[in-house]
Protein backbone atom coordinates (compact mmCIF):
# COMPACT_ATOMS: atom_id res chain seq x y z
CA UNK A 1 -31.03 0.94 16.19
CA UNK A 2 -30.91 4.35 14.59
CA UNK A 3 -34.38 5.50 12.53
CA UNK A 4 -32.13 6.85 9.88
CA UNK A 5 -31.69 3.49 7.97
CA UNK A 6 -29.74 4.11 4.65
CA UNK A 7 -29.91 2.02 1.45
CA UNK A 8 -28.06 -1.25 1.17
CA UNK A 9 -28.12 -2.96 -2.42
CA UNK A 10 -26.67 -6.32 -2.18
CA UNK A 11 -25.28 -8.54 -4.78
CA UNK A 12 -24.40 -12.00 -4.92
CA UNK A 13 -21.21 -11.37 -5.97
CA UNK A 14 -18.09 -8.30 -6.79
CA UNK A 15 -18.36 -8.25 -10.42
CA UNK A 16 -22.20 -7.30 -9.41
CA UNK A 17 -21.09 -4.72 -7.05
CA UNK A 18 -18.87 -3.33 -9.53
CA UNK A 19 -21.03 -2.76 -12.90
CA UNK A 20 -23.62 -1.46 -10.44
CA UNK A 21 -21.17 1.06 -8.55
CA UNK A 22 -20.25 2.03 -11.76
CA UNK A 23 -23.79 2.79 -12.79
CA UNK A 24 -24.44 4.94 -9.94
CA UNK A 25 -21.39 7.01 -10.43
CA UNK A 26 -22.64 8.15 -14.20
CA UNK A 27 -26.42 8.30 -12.69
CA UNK A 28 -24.29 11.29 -10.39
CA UNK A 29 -22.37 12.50 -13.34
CA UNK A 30 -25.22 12.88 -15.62
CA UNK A 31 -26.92 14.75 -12.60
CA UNK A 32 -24.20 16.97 -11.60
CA UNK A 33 -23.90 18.11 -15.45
CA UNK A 34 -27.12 18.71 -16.83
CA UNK A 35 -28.89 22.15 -16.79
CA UNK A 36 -30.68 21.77 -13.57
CA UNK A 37 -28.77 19.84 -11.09
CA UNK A 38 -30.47 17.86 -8.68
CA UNK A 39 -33.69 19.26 -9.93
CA UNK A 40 -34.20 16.70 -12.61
CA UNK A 41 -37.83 14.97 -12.48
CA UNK A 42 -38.06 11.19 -11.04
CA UNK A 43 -34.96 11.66 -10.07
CA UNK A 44 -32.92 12.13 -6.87
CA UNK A 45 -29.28 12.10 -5.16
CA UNK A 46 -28.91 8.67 -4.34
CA UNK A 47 -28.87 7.28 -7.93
CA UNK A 48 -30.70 4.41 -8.34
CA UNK A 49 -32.98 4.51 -5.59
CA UNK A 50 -35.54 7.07 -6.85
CA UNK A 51 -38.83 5.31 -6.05
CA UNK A 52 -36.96 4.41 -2.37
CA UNK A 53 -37.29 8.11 -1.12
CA UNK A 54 -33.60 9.64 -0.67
CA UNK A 55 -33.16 12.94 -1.61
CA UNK A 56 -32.72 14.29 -4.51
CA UNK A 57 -5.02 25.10 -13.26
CA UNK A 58 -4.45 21.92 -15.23
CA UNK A 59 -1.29 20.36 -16.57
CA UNK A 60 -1.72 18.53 -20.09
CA UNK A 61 -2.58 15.21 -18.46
CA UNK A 62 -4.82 16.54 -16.12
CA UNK A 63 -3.15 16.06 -13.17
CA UNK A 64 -2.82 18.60 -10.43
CA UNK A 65 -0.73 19.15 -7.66
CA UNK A 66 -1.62 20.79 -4.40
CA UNK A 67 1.23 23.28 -5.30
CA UNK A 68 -0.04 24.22 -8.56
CA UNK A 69 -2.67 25.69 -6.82
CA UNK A 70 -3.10 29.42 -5.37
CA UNK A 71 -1.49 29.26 -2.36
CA UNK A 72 -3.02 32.23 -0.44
CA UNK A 73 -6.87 31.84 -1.36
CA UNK A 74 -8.75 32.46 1.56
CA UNK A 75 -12.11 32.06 2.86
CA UNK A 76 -13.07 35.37 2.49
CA UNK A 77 -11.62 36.24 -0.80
CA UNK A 78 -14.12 33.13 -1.57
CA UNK A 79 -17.30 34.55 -0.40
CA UNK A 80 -16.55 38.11 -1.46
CA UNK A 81 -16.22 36.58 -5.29
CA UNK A 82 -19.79 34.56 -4.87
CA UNK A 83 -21.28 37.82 -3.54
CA UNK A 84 -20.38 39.62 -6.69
CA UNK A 85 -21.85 36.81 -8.94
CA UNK A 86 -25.06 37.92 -8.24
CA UNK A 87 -25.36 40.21 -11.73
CA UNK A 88 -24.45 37.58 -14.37
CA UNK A 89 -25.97 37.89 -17.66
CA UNK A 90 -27.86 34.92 -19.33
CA UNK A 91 -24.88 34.57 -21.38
CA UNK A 92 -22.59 33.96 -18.87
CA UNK A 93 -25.27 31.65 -17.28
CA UNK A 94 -24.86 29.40 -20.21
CA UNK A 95 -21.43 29.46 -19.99
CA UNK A 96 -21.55 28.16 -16.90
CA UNK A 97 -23.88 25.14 -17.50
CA UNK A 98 -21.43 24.43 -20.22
CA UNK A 99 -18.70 24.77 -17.96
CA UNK A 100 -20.14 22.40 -15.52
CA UNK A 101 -17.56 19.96 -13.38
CA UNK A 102 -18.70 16.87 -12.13
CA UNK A 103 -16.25 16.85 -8.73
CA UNK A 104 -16.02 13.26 -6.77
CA UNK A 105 -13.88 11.94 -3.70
CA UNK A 106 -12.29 8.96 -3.89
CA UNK A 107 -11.00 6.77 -1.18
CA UNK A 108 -8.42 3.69 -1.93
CA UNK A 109 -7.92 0.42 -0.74
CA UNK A 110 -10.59 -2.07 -2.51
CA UNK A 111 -12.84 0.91 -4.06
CA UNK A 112 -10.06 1.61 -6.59
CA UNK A 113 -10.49 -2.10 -8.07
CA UNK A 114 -14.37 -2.01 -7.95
CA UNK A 115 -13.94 1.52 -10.10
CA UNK A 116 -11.11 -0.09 -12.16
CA UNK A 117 -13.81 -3.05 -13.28
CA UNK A 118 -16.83 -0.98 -13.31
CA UNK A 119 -16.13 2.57 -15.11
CA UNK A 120 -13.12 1.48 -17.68
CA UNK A 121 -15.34 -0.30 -20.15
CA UNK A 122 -18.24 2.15 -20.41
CA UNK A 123 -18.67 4.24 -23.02
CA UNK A 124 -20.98 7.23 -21.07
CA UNK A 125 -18.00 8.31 -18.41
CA UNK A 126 -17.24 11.84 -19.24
CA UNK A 127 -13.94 11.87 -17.91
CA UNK A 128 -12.83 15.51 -19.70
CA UNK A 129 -15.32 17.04 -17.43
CA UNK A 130 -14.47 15.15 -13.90
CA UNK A 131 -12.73 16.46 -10.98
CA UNK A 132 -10.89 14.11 -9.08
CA UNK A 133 -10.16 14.52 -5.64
CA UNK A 134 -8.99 12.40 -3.06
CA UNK A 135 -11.01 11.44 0.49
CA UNK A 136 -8.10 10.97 2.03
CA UNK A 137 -3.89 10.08 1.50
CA UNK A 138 -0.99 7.86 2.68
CA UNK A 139 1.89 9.89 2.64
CA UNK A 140 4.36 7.69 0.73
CA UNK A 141 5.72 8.65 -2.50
CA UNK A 142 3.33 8.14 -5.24
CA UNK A 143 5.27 5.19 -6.65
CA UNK A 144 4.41 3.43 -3.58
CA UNK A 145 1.52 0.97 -3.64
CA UNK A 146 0.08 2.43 -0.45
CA UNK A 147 -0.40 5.73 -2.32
CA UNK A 148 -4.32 6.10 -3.03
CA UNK A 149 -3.51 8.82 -5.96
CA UNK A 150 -0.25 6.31 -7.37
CA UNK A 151 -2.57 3.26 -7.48
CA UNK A 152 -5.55 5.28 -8.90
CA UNK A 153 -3.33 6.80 -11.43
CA UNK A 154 -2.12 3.44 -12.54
CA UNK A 155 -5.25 1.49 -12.36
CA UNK A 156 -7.51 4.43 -13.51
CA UNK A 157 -6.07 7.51 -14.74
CA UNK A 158 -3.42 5.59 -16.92
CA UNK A 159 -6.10 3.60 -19.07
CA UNK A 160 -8.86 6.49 -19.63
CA UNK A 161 -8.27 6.74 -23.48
CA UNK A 162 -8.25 10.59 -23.33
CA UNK A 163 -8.43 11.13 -27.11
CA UNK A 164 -11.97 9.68 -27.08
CA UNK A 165 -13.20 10.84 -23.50
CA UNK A 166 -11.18 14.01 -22.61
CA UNK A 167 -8.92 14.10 -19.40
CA UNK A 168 -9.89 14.04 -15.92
CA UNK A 169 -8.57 16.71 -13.46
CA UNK A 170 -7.10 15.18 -10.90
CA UNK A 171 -6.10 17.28 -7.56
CA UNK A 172 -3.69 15.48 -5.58
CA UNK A 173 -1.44 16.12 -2.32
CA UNK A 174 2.13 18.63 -3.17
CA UNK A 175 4.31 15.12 -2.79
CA UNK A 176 7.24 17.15 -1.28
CA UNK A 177 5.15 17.86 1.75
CA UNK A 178 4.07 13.91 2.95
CA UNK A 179 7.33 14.49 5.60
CA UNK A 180 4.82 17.11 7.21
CA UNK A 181 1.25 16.22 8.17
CA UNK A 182 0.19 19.74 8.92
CA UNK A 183 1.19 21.50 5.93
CA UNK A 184 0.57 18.74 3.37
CA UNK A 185 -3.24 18.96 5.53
CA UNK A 186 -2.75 22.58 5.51
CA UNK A 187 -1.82 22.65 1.38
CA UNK A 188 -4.52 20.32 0.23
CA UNK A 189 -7.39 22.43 1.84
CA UNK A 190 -6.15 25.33 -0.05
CA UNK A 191 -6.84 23.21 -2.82
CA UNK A 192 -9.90 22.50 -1.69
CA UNK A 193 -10.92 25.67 -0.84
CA UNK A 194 -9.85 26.74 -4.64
CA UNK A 195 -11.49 24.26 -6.06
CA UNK A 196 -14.87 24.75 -4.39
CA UNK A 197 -14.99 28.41 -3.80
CA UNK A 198 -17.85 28.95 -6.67
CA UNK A 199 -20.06 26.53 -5.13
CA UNK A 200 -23.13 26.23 -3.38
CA UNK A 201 -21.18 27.11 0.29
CA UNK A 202 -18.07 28.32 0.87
CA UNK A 203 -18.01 27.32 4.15
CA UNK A 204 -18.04 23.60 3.40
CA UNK A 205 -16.91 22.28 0.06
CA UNK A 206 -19.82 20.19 -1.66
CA UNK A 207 -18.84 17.24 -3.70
CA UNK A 208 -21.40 15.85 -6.40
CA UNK A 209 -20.17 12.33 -5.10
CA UNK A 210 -18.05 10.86 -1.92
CA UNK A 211 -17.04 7.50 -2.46
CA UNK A 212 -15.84 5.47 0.16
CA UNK A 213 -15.32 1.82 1.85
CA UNK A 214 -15.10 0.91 5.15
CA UNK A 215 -12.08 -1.40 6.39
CA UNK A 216 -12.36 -4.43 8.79
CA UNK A 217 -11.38 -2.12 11.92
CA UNK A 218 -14.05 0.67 10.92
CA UNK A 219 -11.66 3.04 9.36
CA UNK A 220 -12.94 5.65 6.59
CA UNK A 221 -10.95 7.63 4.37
CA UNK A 222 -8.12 7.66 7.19
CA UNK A 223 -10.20 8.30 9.84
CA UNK A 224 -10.32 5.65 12.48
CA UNK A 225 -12.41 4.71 15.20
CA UNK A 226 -11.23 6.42 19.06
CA UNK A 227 -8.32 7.65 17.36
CA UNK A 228 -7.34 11.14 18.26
CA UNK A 229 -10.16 13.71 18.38
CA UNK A 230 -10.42 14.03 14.36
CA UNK A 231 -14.13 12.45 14.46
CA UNK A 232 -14.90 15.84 16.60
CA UNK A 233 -13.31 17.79 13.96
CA UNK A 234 -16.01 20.54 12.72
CA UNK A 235 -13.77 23.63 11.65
CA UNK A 236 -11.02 21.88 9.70
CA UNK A 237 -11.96 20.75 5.80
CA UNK A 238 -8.72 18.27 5.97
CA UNK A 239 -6.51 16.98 8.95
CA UNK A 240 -3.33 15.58 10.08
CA UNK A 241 -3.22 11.65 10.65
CA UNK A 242 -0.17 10.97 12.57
CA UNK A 243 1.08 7.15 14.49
CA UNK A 244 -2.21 5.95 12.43
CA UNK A 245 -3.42 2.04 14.57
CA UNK A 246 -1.86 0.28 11.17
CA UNK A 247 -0.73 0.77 7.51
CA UNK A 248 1.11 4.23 6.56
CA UNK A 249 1.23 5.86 9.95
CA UNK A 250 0.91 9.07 8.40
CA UNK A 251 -1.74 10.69 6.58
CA UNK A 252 -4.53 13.41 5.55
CA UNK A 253 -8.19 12.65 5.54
CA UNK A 254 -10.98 14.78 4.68
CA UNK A 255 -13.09 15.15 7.86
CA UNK A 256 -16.45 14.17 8.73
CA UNK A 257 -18.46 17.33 8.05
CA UNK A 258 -17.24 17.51 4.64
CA UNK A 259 -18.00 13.95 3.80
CA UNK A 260 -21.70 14.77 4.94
CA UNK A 261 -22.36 18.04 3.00
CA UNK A 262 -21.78 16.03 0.12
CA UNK A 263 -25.07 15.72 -2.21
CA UNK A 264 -24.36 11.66 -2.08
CA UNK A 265 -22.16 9.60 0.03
CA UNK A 266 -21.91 5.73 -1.37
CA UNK A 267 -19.75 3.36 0.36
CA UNK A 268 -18.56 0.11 -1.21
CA UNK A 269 -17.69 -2.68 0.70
CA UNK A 270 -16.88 -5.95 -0.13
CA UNK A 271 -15.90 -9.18 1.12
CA UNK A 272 -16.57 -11.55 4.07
CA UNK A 273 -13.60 -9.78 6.41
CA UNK A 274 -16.41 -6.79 6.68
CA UNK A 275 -19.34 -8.53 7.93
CA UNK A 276 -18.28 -8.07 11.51
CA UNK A 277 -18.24 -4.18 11.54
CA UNK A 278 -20.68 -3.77 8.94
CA UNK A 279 -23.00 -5.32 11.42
CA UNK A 280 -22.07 -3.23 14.22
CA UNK A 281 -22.13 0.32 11.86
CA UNK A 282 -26.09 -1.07 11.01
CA UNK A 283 -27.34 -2.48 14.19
CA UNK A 284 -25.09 -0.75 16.62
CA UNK A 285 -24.78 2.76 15.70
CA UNK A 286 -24.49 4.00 19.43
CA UNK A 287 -20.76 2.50 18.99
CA UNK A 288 -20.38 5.56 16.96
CA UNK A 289 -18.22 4.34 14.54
CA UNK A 290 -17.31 6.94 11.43
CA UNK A 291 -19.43 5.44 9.10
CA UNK A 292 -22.60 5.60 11.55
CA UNK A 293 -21.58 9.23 12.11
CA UNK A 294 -21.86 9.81 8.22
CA UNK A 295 -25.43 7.05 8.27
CA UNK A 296 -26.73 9.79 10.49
CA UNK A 297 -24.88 13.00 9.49
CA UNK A 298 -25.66 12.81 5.33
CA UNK A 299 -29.37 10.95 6.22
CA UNK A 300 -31.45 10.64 3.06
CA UNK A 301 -28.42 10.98 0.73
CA UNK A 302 -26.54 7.68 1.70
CA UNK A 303 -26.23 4.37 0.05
CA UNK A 304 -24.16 1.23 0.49
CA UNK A 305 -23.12 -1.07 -2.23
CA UNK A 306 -22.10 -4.41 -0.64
CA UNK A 307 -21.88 -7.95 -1.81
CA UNK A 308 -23.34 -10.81 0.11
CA UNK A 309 -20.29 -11.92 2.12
CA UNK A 310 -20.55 -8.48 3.44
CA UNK A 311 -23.21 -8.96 4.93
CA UNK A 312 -23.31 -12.44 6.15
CA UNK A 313 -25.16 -12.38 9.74
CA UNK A 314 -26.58 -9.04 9.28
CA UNK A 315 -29.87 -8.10 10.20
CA UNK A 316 -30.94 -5.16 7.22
CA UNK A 317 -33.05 -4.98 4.76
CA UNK A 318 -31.44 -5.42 1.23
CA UNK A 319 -32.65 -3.10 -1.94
CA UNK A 320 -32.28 -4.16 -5.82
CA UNK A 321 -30.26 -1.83 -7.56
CA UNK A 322 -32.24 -0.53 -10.66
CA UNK A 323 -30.03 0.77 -13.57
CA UNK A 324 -30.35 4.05 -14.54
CA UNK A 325 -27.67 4.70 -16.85
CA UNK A 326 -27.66 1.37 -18.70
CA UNK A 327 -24.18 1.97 -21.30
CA UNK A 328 -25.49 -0.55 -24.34
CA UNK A 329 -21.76 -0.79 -24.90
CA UNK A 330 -20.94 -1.84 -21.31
CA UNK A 331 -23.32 -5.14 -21.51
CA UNK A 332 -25.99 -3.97 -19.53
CA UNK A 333 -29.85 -3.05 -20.79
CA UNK A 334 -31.05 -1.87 -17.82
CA UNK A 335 -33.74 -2.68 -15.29
């Protein structure tokens, strides 16, 4: 058993899972966008676990294409643009804190149901100042249902009523490019790379929030277990899936150092189907399967959101989720 054990809240059941996912994801909004970032008092970067010790180019609609990006952003160009930051005036410090983006990874499969219940009916989501990217893609065309951006769109994006809540930027893959892994890979790190290139590093992009789940095989984001040598990957921000073991057989993922810079990782997993890995990711992590990678590689800033069925014949230690961002409008006064 590994000594880096991370935080499993458990609920009887996926309506649970979902108000409480929910929850956590404004706890990292509200973080991400006040003045001080990750600096607030009794707080931390888990959300929800504070006394438990972890760490502390738009279109109209707001959704952006890879291509709609600049294309020839480098690196370098990157740095040399944080290393001339250094004189801002208070003013433009201000600006900035106004200007503050809350920027979250999504994943598909399940997750984009459990955000679909959780985040639609609360009234505290600033969705005009959210930017949306994606963990990892099937590449299908967007109408398909395999497409993690099409079924977010529809399920998500679609039903954000924008007039009262603003529009989410959303940073998707260039859809002409899903006939060719490399360069749609190649494109959506430029994006990346754009999108992240005032941040804390510039040589790993740092999301406020990665959300993920973890499929009956072991699979995250399209990573899969002893699957080509992407779980090695420590240079590349996203790679080529190609002959993926089922589903799509190509893709992109976002690789495994990126996932861990990130200032939270949650993973939400549901369903009696999971119990069997689950139990090997928590009491077999010399398997190395991804998610024990991440358990180990993001230690103090990872937390698991599971129901019971989940975790049927599972020796861990379960945690009550305390509400921190209670929405009065959303049903829920708190704990």
């Amino acid at each position: 058993m590994t000594t880096t054990v991370p935080k499993i809240f458990a609920f009887p059941e996926f309506a649970g899972v979902a108000e409480a996912v929910a929850d956590h994801v404004v706890h990292a909004q509200n973080t991400a966008l006040a003045k001080d970032p990750y600096k607030i008092k009794g707080s931390n970067s888990a959300g929800g676990v504070a006394s438990d010790g972890i760490m502390s180019g738009a279109t109209g609609s707001g959704i952006i294409s890879s291509s709609q990006s600049a294309a020839h952003v480098s690196r370098a160009s990157s740095s040399r643009s944080i290393k001339g930051s250094s004189g801002r005036s208070n003013s433009a410090k201000m600006k900035k804190v106004k200007e503050r983006r809350f920027k979250i990874a999504l994943s598909g499969g399940s997750l984009i149901q459990v955000l679909h219940e959780g985040l639609l009916k609360r009234t505290d989501v600033q969705w005009g100042k959210w930017d949306i990217y994606f963990a990892d893609e099937r590449l299908v065309p967007f109408e398909s249902p395999e497409s993690n951006f099409g079924r977010a769109k529809r399920q998500i994006f679609d039903q954000v009523d924008t007039s009262r809540y603003g529009s989410p930027k959303v940073y998707h893959i260039n859809e002409s490019l899903i006939d060719d892994p490399q360069e749609c890979a190649d494109d959506y790190e430029k994006v990346l790379i754009r999108g992240f290139a005032g941040r804390d590093s510039v040589k790993l992009p740092m999301f406020d929030l990665f959300l993920l789940g973890c499929a009956p095989d072991g699979h995250i984001a399209s990573l899969f277990p002893n699957f080509q040598e992407n779980l090695r990957e420590n240079l590349a921000w996203v790679v080529p899936v190609q002959n993926a073991p089922h589903g799509p057989s190509n893709r992109i993922s976002l690789t495994i150092p990126v996932i861990c810079h990130s200032h939270r990782v949650t993973f939400v997993v549901e369903g009696a189907t999971k119990a069997p890995i689950i139990k090997t990711i928590m009491e077999r992590p010399e398997k190395g399967l991804p998610s024990s990678i991440v358990n180990e590689g993001a230690a103090g800033r990872v937390a698991w959101f599971v129901d019971d069925d989940a975790l049927t014949d599972v020796s861990v230690t379960k945690k009550k989720y305390t509400f921190l961002e209670a929405d009065s409008d959303s049903g829920k006064s708190g704990n």
